[in-house]
Protein backbone atom coordinates (compact mmCIF):
# COMPACT_ATOMS: atom_id res chain seq x y z
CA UNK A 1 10.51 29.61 127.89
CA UNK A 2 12.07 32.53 130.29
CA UNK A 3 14.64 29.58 131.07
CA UNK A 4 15.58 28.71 127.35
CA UNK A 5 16.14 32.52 126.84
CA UNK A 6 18.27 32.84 130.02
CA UNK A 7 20.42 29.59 129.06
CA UNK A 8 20.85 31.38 125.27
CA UNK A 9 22.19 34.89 126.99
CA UNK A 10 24.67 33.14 129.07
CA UNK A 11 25.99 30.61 126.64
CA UNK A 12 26.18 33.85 124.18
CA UNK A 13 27.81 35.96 127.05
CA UNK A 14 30.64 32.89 127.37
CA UNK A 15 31.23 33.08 123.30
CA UNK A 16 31.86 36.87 123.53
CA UNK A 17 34.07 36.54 126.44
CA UNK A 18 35.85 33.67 125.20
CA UNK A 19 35.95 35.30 121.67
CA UNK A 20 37.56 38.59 123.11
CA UNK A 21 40.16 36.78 125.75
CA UNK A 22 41.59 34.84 122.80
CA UNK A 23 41.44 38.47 120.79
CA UNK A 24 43.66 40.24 123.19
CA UNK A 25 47.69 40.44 122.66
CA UNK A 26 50.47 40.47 125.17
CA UNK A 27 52.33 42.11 122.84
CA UNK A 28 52.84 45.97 124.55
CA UNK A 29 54.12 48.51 122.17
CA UNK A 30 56.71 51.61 124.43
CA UNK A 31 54.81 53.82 122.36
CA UNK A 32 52.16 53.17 118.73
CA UNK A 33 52.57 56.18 117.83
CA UNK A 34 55.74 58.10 116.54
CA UNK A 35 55.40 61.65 115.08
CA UNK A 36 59.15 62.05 113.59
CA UNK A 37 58.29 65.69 112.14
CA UNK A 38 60.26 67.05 109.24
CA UNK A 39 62.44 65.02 107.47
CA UNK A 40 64.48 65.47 103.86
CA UNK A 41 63.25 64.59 100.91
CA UNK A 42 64.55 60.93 99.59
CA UNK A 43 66.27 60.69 103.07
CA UNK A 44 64.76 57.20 104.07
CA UNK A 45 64.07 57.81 107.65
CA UNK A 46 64.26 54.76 110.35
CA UNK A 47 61.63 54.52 113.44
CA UNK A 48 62.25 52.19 115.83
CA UNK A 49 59.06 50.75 117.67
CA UNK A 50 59.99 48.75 121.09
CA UNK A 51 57.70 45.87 122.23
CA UNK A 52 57.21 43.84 125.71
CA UNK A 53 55.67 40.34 126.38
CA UNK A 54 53.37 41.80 129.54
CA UNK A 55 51.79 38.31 129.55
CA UNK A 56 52.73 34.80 130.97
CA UNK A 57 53.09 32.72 127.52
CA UNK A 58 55.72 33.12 124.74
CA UNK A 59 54.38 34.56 121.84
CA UNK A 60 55.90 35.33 118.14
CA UNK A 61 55.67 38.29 115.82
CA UNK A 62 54.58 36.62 112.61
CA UNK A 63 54.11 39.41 110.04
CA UNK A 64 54.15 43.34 110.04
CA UNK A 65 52.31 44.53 107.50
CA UNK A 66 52.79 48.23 106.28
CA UNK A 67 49.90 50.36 104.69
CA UNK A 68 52.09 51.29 101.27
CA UNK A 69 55.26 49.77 99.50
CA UNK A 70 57.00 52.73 100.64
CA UNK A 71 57.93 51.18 104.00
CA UNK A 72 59.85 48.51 104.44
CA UNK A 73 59.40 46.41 107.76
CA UNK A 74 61.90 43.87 110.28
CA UNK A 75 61.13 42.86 113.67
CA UNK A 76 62.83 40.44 116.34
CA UNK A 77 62.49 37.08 115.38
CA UNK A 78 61.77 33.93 117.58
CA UNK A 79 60.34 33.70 120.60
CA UNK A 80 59.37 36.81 122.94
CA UNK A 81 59.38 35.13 126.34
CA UNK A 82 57.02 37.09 129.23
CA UNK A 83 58.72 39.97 130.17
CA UNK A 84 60.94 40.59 127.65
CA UNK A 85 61.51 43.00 124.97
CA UNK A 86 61.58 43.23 121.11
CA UNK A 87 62.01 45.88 118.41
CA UNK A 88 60.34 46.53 115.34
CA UNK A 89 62.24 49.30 112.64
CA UNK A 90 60.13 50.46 109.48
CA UNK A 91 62.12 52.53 106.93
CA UNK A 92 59.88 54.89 105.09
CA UNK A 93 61.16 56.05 101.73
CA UNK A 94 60.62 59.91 101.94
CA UNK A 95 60.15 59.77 97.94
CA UNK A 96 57.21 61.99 97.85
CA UNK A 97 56.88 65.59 99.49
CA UNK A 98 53.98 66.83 101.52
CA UNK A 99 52.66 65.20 104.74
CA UNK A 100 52.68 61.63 105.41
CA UNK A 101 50.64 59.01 107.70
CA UNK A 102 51.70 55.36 107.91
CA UNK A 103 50.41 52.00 109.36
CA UNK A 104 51.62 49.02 110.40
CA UNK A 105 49.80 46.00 110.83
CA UNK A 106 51.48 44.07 114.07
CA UNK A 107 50.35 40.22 114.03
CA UNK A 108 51.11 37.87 116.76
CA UNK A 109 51.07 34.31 117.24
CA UNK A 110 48.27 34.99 120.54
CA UNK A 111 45.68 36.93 118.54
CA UNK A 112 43.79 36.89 115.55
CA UNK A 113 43.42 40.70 115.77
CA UNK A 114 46.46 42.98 114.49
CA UNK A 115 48.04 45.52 116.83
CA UNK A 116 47.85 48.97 114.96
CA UNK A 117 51.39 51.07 115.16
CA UNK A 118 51.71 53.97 112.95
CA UNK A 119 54.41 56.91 112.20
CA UNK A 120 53.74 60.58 110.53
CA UNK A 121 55.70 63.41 109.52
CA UNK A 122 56.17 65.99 106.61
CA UNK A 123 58.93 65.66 103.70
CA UNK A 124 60.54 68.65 102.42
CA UNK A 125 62.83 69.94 100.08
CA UNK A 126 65.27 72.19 102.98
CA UNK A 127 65.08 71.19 107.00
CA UNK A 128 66.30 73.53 109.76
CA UNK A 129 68.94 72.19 111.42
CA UNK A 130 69.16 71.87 114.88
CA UNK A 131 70.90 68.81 115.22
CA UNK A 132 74.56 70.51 117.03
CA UNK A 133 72.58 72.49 119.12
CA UNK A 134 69.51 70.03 120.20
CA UNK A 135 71.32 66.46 120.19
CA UNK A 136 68.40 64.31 121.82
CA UNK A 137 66.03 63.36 119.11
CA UNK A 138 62.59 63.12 119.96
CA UNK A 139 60.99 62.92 116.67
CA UNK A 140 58.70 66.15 116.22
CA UNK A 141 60.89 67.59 118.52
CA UNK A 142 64.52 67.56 119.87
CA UNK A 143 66.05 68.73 123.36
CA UNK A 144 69.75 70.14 124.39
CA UNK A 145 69.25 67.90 127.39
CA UNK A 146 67.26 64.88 128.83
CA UNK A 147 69.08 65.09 132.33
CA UNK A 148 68.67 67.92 135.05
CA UNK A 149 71.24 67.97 138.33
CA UNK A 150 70.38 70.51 140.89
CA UNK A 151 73.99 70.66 142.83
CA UNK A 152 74.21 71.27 146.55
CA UNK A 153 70.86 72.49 147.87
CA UNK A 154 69.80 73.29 151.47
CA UNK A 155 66.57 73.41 152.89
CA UNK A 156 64.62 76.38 151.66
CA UNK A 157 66.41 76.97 148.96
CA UNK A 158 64.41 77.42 145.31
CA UNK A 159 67.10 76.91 142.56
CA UNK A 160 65.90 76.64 138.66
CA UNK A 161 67.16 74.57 135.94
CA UNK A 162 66.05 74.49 132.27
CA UNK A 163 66.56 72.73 128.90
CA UNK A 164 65.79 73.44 125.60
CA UNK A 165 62.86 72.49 123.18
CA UNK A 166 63.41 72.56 119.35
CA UNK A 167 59.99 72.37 117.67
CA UNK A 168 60.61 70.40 114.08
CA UNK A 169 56.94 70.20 113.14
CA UNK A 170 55.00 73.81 111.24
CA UNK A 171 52.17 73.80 113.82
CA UNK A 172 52.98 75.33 117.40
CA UNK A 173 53.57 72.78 120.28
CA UNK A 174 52.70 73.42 123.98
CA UNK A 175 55.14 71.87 126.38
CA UNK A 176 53.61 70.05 128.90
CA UNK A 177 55.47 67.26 131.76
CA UNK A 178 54.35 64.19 132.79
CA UNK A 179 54.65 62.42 136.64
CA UNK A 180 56.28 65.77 137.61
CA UNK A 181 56.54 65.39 141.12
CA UNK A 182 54.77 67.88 144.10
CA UNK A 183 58.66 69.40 144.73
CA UNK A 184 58.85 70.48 141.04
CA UNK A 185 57.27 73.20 139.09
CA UNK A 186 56.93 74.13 135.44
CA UNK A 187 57.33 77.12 133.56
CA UNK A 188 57.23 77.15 129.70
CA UNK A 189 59.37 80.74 127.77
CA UNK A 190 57.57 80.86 125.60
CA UNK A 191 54.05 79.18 126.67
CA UNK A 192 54.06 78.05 122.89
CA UNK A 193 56.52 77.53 120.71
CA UNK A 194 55.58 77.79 116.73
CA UNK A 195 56.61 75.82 114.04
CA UNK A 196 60.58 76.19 113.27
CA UNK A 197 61.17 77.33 116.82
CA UNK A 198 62.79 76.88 120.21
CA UNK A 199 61.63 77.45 123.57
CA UNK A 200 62.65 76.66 127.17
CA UNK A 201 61.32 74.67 129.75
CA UNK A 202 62.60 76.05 133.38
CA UNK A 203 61.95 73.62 136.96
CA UNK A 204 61.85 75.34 139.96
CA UNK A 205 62.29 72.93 142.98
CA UNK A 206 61.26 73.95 146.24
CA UNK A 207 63.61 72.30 148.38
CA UNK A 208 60.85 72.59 151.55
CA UNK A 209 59.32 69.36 149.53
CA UNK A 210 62.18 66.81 149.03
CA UNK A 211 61.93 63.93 151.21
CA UNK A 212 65.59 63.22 151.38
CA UNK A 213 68.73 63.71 152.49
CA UNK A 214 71.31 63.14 149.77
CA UNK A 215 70.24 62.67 146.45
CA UNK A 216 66.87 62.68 145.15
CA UNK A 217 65.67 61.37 141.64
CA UNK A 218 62.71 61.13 139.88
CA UNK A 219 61.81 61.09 136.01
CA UNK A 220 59.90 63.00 134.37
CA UNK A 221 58.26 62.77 130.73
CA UNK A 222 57.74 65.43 128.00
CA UNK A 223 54.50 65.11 126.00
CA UNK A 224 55.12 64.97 122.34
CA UNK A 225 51.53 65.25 121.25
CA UNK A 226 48.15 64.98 123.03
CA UNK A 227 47.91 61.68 124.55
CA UNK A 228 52.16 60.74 124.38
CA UNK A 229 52.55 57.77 126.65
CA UNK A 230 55.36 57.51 128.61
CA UNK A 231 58.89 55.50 128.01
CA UNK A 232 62.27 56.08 128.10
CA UNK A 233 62.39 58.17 124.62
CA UNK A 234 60.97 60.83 125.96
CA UNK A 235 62.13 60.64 129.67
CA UNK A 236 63.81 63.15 131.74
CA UNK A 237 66.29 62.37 134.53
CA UNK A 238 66.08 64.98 137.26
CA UNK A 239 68.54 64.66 140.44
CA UNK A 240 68.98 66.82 143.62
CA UNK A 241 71.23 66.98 146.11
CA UNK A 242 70.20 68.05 149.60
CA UNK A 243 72.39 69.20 151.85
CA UNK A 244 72.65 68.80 156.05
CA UNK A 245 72.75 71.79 158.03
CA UNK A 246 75.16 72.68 160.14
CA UNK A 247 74.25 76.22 161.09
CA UNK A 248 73.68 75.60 164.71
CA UNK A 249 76.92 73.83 166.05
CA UNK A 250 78.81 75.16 168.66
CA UNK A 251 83.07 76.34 167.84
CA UNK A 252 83.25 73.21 170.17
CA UNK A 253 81.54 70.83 168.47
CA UNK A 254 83.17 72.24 165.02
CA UNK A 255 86.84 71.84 166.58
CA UNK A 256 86.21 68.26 166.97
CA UNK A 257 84.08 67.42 164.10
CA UNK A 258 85.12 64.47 161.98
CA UNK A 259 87.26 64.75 158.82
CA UNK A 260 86.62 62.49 156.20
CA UNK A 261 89.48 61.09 154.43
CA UNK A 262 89.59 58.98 151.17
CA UNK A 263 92.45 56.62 149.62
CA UNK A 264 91.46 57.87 146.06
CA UNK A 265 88.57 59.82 145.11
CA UNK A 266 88.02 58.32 141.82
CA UNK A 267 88.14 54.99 140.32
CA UNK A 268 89.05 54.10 137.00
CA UNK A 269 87.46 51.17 135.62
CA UNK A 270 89.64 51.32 132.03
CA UNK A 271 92.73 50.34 133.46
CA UNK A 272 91.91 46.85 134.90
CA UNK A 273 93.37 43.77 132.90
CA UNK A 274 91.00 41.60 131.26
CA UNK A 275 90.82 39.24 134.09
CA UNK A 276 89.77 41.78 136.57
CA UNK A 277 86.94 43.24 133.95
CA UNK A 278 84.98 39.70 134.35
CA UNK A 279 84.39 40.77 138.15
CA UNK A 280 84.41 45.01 137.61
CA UNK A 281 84.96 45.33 141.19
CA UNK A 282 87.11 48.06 142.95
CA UNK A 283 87.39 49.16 146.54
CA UNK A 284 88.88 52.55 148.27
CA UNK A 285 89.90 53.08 152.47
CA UNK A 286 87.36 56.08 153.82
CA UNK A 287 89.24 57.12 157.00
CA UNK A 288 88.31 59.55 159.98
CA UNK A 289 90.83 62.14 161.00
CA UNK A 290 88.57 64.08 163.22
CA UNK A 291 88.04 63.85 166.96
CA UNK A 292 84.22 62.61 166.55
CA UNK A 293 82.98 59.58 164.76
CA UNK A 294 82.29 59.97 161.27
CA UNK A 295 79.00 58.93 160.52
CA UNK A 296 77.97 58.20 156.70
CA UNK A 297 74.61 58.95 156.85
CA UNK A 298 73.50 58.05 152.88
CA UNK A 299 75.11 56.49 150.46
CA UNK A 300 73.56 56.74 147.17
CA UNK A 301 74.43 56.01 143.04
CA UNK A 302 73.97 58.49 140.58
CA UNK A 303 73.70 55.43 137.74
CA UNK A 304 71.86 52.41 138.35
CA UNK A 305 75.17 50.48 136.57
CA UNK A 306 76.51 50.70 140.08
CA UNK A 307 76.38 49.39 142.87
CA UNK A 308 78.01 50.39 146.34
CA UNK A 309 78.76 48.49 150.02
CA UNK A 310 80.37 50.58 152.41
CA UNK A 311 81.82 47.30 155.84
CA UNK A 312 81.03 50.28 158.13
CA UNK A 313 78.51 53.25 158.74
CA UNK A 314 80.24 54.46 161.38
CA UNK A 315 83.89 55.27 161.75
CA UNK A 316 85.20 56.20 164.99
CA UNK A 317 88.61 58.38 164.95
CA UNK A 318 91.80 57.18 163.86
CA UNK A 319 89.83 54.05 162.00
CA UNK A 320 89.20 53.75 158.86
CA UNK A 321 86.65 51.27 156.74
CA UNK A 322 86.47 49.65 152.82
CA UNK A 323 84.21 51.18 150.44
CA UNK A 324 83.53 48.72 147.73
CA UNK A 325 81.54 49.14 144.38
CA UNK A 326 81.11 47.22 141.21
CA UNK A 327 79.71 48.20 137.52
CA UNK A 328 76.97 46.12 135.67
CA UNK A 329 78.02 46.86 132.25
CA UNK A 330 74.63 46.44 130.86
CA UNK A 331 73.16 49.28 131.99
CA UNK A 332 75.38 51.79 130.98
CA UNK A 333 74.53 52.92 127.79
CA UNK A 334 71.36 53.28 128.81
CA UNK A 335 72.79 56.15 131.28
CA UNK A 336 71.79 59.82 130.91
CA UNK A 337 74.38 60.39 133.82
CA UNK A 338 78.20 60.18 134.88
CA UNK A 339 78.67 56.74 137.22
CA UNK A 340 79.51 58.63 140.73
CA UNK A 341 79.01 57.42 144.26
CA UNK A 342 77.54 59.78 146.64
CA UNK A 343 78.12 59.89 150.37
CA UNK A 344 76.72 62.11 152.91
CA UNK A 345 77.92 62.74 155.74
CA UNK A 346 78.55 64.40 159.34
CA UNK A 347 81.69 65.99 158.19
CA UNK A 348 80.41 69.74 158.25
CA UNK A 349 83.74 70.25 156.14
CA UNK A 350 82.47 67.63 153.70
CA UNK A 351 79.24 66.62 154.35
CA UNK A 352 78.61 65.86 150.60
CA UNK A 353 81.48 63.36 149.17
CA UNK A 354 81.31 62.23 145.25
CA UNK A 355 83.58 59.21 144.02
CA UNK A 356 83.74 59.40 140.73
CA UNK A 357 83.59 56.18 138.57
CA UNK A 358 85.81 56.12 135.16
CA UNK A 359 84.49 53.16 132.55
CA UNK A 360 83.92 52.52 129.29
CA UNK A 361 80.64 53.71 127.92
């Protein structure tokens, strides 16, 4: 009998596993959740809802299914292949005023279950406007800036930099950063911010804490509500420099210091002909007029749309060496900076060197 019962429970446990492997989706949603705050009444306003294949078969999106008539639904058609990405837009109607909650019903072609993804927000007759001042739309709220440089820092220093918070929604929001890194620290003017409102958000870097010399990056996410997930909506490129010192070299050694030189110190991308823009490459000479070798100790992008090979680290004087770098068009409208090239360096004249990159964005 005991063996019966034990055969039962495991052919039962198989069924329920079975049952929920087949359930589960490799369709990934950036975010199921989208809070757009307030928008104008009859204004149809869009929401875009970005989706991944994080599995190993193709699957399709085969209907979206909204909770009311008054959104209207299109997704990416075809085949999603593992690893890449898709985009569902809904369109709500904004015909009624007062607070709103909507659904959609996500079905794919590798689950029976739908994939919930929903959007909320209030319509109303007259919405502040903070659209000159706060261009980066984050639904419920909007920022002056999603990028954050600090320029030039030396060990020890503590420099701040801020941006702006625009609170769209009637209830008060609490600012609060995600993956903020040990070197960075948060301060919030004011701690809330109500309904109609701005704030600031100030990052204080200790410098004692960066790893690197050169440039340092990391990104950073702003919560939009409790539980915001992060993606690149709501992400936040910080970047800091850090400096060599110098402070302890002799007159000697500063008399016969190298001295970077470059052919050009910017290179413009817009003027190739069309048969050049097929390979988007471009070079400059990076000389040494100094007594000492010139040694370029980092070499580093500010946008991931380039990419940078220097034939020699170290130039001895009198020499000189090609600096060569190329642009992958793909990947620059997803840029939140200017394309540069950063070198650093043992020039204590120059020891931080930008080449700025001119293209098309």
């Amino acid at each position: 009998m005991k063996n019966w019962i034990y055969r039962i429970m495991v052919c039962l446990g198989l069924y329920m596993a079975a049952t929920l492997t087949f359930a589960q989706t490799n369709f990934v949603a950036e975010t199921s959740r989208v809070r757009v705050g307030e928008i104008l009444f009859q204004k149809p306003k869009i929401v875009n809802f970005a989706f991944k294949n994080k599995g190993k078969k193709a699957f399709e999106i085969q209907k979206v299914i909204p909770s009311c008539g008054c959104t209207t639904v299109e997704w990416t058609k075809g085949s999603i292949e593992p690893g890449k990405t898709g985009l569902i837009t809904a369109v709500y109607d904004a015909k009624m005023l007062g607070t709103f909650y909507k659904e959609l019903a996500v079905y794919t072609s590798d689950s029976q279950e739908p994939t919930y993804l929903s959007m909320e927000g209030r319509v109303v007759t007259e919405l502040l406007d903070f659209a000159d001042d706060f261009p980066i739309d984050l639904g419920s709220l909007r920022l002056n800036a999603n990028y954050i440089e600090y320029d030039n820092v030396n060990r020890g220093d503590q420099p701040i930099a801020e941006f702006q918070v625009a609170n769209l929604e009637r209830d008060p929001y609490r600012p609060e950063l995600m993956h903020l890194p040990d070197y960075l620290t948060m301060q919030c003017v004011p701690e809330v911010i109500a309904g109609g409102r701005s704030g600031k958000v100030r990052l204080i870097l200790d410098s004692e804490k960066l790893r690197t010399l050169g440039l340092n990056q990391t990104r950073i996410f702003l919560s939009r509500y409790p539980g915001d997930k992060v993606s690149e909506a709501n992400e936040i490129l910080v970047s800091a420099v850090l400096l060599p010192d110098f402070s302890k070299l002799t007159e000697e050694q500063l008399a016969k210091a190298p001295q970077i030189k470059f052919s050009t110190e910017e290179l413009d991308f817009t003027t190739l002909t069309e048969k050049e823009r097929k390979k988007m490459k471009m070079e400059l000479t990076v000389s040494n007029e100094g007594q000492d070798a010139l040694e370029i100790r980092s070499i580093q992008v500010f946008n991931q749309a380039l990419s940078v090979s220097l034939d020699h680290r170290v130039i001895e004087s009198g020499k000189s060496t090609k600096l060569k770098v190329s642009v992958n068009e793909k990947f620059l409208k997803k840029a939140k900076n200017r394309p540069r090239v950063l070198l650093i360096t043992n020039d204590p004249q120059r020891s931080k060197c930008v080449i700025n990159v001119k293209v098309e964005q």
